[in-house]
C-alpha atoms as a PDB file:
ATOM      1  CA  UNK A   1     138.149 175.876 208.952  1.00  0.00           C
ATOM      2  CA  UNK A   2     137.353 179.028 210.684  1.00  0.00           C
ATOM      3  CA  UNK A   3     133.576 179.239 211.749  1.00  0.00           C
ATOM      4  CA  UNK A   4     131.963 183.179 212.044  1.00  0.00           C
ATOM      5  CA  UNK A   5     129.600 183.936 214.368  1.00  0.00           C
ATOM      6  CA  UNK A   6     127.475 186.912 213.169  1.00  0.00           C
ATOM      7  CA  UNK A   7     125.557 188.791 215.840  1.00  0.00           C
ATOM      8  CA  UNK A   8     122.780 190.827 213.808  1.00  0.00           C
ATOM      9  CA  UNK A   9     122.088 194.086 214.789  1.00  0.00           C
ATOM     10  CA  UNK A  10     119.013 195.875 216.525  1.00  0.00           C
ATOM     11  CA  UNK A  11     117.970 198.129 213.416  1.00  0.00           C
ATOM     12  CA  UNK A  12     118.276 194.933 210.922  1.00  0.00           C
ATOM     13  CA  UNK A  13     117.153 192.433 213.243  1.00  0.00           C
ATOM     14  CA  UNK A  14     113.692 194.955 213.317  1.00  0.00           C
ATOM     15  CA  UNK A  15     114.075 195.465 209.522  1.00  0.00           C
ATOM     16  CA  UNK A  16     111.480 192.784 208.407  1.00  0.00           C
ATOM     17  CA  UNK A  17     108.207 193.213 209.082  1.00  0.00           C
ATOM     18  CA  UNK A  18     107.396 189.480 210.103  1.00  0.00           C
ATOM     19  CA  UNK A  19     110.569 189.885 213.348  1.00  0.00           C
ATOM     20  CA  UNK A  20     108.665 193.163 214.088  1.00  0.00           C
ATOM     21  CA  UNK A  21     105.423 190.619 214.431  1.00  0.00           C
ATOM     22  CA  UNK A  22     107.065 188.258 216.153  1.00  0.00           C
ATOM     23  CA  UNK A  23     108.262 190.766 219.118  1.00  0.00           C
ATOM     24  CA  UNK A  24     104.446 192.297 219.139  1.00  0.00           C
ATOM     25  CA  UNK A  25     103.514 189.191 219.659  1.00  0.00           C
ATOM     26  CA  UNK A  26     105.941 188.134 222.732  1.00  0.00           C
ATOM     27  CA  UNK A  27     105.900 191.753 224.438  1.00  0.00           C
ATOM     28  CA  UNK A  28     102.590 189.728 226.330  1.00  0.00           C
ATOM     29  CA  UNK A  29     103.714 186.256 227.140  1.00  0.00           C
ATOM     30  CA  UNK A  30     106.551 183.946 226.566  1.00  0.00           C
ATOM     31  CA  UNK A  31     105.612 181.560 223.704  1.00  0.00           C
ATOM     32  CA  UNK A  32     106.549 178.025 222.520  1.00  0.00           C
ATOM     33  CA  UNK A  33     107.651 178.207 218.653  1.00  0.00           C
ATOM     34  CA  UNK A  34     104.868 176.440 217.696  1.00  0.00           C
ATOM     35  CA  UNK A  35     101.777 178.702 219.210  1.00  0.00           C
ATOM     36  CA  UNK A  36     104.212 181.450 217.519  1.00  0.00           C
ATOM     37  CA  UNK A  37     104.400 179.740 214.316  1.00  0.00           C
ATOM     38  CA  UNK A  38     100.629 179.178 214.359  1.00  0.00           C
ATOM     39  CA  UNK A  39     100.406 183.221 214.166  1.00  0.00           C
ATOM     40  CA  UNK A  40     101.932 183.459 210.835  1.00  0.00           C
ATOM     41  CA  UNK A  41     101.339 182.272 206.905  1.00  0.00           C
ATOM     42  CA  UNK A  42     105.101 180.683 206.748  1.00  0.00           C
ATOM     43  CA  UNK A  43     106.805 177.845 207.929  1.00  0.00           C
ATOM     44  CA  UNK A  44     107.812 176.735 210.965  1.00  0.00           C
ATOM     45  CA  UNK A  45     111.906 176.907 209.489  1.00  0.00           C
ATOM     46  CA  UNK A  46     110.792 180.314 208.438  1.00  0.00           C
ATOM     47  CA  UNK A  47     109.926 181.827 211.901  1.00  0.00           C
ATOM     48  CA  UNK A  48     112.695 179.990 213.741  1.00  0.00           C
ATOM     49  CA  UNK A  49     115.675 181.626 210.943  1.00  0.00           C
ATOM     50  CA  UNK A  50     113.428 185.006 212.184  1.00  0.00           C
ATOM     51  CA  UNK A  51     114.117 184.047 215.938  1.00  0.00           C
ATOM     52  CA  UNK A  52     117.493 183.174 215.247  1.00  0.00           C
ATOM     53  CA  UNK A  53     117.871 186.685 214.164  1.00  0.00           C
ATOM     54  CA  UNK A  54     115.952 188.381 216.681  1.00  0.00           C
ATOM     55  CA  UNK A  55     117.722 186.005 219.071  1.00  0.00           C
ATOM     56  CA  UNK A  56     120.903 187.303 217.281  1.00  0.00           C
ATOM     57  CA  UNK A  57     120.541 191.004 218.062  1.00  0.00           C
ATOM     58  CA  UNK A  58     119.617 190.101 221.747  1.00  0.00           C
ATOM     59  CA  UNK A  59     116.028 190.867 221.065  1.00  0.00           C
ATOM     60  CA  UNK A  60     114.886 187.381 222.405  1.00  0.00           C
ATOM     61  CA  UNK A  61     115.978 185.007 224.590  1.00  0.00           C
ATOM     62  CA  UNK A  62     115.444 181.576 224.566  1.00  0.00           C
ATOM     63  CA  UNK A  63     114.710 178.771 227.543  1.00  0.00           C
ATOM     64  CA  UNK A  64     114.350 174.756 227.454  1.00  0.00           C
ATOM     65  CA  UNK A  65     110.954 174.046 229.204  1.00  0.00           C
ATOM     66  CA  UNK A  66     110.351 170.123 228.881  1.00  0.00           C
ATOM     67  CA  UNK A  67     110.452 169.318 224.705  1.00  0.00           C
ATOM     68  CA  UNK A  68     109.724 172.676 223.954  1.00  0.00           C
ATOM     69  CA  UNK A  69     112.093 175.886 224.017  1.00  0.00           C
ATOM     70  CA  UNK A  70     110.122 179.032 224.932  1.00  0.00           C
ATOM     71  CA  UNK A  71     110.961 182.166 223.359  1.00  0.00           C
ATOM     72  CA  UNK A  72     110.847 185.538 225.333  1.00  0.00           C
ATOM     73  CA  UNK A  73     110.788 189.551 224.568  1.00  0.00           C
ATOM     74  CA  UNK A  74     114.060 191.121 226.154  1.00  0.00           C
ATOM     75  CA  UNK A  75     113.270 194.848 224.471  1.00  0.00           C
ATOM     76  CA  UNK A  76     116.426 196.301 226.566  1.00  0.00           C
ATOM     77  CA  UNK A  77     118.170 196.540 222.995  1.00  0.00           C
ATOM     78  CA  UNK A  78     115.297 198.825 221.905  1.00  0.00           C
ATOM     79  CA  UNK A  79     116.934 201.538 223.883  1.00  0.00           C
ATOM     80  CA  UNK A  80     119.278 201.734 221.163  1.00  0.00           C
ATOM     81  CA  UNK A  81     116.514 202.540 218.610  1.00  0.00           C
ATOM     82  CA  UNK A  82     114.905 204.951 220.967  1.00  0.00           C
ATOM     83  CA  UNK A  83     117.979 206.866 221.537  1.00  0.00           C
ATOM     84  CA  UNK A  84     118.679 207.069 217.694  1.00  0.00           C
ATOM     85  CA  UNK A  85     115.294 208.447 217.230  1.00  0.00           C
ATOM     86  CA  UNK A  86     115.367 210.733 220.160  1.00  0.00           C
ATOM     87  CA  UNK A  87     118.198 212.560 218.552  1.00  0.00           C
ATOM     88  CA  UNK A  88     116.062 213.104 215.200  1.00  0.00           C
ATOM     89  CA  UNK A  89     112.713 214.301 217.359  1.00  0.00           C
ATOM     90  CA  UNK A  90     114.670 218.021 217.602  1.00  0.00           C
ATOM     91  CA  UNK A  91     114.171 217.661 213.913  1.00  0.00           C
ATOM     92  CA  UNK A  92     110.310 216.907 213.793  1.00  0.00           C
ATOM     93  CA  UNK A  93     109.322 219.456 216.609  1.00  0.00           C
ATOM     94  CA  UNK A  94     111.135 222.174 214.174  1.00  0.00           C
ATOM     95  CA  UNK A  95     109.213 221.642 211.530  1.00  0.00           C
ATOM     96  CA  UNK A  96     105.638 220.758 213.372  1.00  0.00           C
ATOM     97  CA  UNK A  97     106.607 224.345 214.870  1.00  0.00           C
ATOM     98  CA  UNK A  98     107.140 225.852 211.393  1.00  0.00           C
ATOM     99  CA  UNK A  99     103.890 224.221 210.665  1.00  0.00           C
ATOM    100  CA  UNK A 100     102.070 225.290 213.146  1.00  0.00           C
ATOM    101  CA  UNK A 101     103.175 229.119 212.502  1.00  0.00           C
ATOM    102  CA  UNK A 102     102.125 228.873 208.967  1.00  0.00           C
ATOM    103  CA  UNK A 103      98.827 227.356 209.655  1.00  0.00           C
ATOM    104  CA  UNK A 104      98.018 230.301 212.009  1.00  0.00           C
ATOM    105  CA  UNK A 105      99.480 232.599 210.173  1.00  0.00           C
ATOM    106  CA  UNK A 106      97.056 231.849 206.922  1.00  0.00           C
ATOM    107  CA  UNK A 107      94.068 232.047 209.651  1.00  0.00           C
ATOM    108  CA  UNK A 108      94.928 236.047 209.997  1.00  0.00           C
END
């Protein structure tokens, strides 16, 4: 039997709302999973199938300290995001542009 590893990707990995949480959360500290787990209304299974995901997509990365594993932000992946979005921004300043002309055009 033939076992697939699926990596997740950046833009479904930051699809849910509770991942997008969870990376808030670490972009201060490095956190066990049970101080992160105390953050949030849902199981402890819960948030570690969301790490696994995050950890997936190469959002998080994950250390052995003692009996606990540590969980920490690695936001290089991000880039991807902010690339994607910096192509679209020619797009907003276009229309804030139009905007702004029609605004001060109606002031005349």
């Amino acid at each position: 039997m033939v076992t697939l590893h699926t990596q997740h990707d950046v833009f479904q990995a930051i699809a849910d709302p509770t991942r997008r949480s969870i990376l808030k959360l670490l972009a201060d500290q490095e956190m066990p999973i049970a101080s992160i787990s105390n953050k949030f209304p849902i199981s402890r299974t819960a948030v570690n199938k969301h790490l696994k995901v995050l950890s997936e997509a190469g959002l998080v990365s994950s250390q052995k300290v003692g009996r606990e594993t540590r969980f920490k932000l690695q936001p290089e992946p991000l880039t991807e995001i902010k690339d994607w979005l910096a192509f679209f921004e020619q797009y907003w300043d276009e229309k804030l542009f139009s905007l702004k002309d029609f605004v001060e055009s109606d002031q005349d």
